[in-house]
C-alpha atoms as a PDB file:
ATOM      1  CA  UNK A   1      92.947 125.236 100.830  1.00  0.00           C
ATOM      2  CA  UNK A   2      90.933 122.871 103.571  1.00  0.00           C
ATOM      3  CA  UNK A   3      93.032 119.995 105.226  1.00  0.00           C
ATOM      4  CA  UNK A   4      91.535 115.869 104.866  1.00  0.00           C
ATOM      5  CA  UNK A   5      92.030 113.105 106.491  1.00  0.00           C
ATOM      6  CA  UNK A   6      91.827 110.279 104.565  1.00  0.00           C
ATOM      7  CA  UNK A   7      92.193 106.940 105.329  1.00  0.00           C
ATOM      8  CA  UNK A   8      92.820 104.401 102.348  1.00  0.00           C
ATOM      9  CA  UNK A   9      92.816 100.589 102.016  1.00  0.00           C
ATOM     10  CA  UNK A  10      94.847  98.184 101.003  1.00  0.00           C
ATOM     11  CA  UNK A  11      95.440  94.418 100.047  1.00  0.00           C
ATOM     12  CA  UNK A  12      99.147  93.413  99.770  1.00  0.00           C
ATOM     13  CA  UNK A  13     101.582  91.108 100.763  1.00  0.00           C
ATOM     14  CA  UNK A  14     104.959  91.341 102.174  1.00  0.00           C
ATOM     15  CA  UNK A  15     108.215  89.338 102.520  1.00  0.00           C
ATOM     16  CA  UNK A  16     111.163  88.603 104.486  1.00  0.00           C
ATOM     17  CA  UNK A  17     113.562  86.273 105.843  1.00  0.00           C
ATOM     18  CA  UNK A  18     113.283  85.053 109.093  1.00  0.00           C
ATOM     19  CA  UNK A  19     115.514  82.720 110.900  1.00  0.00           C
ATOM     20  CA  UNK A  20     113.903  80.502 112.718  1.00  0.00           C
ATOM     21  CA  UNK A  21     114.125  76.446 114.259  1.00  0.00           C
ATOM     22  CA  UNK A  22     110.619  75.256 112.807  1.00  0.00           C
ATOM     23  CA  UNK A  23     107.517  77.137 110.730  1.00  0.00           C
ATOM     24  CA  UNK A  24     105.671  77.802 113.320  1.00  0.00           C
ATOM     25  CA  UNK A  25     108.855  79.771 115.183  1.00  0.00           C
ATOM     26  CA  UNK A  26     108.998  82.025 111.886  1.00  0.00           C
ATOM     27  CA  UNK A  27     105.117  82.655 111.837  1.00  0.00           C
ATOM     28  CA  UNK A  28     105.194  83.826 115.393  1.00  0.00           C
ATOM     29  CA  UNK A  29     108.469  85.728 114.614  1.00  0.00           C
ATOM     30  CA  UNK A  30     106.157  87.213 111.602  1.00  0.00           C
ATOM     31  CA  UNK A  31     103.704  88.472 113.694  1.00  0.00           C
ATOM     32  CA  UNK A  32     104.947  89.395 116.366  1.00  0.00           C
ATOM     33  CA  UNK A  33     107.411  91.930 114.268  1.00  0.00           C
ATOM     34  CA  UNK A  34     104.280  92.995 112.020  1.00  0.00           C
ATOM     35  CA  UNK A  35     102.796  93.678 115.327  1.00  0.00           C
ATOM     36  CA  UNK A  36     105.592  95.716 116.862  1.00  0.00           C
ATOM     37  CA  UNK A  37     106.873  97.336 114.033  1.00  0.00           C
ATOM     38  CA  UNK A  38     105.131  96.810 111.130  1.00  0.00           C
ATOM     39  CA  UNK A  39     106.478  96.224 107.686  1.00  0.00           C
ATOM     40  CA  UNK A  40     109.050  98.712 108.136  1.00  0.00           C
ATOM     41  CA  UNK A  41     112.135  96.055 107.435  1.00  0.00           C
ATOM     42  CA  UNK A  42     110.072  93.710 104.614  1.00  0.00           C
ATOM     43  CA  UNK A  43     109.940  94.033 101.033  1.00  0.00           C
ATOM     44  CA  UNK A  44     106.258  94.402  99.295  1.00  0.00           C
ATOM     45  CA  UNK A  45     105.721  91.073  97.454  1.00  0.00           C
ATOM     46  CA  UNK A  46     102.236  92.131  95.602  1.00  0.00           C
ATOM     47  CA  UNK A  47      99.629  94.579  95.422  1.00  0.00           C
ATOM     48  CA  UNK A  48      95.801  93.443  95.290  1.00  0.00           C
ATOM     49  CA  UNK A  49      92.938  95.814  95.668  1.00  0.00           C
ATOM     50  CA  UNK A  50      93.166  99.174  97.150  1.00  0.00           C
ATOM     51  CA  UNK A  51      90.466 102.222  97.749  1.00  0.00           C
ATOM     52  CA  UNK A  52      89.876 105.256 100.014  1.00  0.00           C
ATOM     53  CA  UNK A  53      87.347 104.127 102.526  1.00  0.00           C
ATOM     54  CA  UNK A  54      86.760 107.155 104.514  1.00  0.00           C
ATOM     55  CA  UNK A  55      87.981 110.764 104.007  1.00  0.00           C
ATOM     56  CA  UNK A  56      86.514 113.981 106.160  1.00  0.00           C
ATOM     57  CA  UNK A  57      87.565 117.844 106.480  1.00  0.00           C
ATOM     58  CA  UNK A  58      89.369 118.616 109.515  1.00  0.00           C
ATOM     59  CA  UNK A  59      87.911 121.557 111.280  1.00  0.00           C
ATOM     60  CA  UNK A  60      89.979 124.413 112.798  1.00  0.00           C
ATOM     61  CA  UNK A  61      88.816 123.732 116.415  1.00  0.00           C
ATOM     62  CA  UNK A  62      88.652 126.665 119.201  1.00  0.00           C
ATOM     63  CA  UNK A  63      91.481 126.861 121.681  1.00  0.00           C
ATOM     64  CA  UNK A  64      90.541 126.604 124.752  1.00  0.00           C
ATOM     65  CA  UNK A  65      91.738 129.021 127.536  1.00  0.00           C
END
């Protein structure tokens, strides 16, 4: 059995509440926790396109001594 990384696409949204004093408060809010943590608290909203853009073996490398 080899070992692949692959590394897939993928178009979706995501939602969550966000309390915030104006729009633009909650869009930074957004961003800032899609930057920091990702999606990790949000709920996926809808799926679009998707596909495996790269994959590749992973080679056993030497140790080195």
């Amino acid at each position: 059995m080899k070992t692949y990384r692959v590394t897939m696409w993928e178009e979706a949204t995501w939602e969550t509440n966000i309390q915030a004093n104006s729009e633009e408060e909650a869009r930074d809010k957004a961003m800032k926790m899609a930057c920091d943590t990702g999606f990790i608290d949000w709920e996926v909203g809808s799926h679009g396109d998707m596909n495996v853009i790269d994959c590749e073996e992973i080679k056993k490398q030497k140790e080195v001594a």
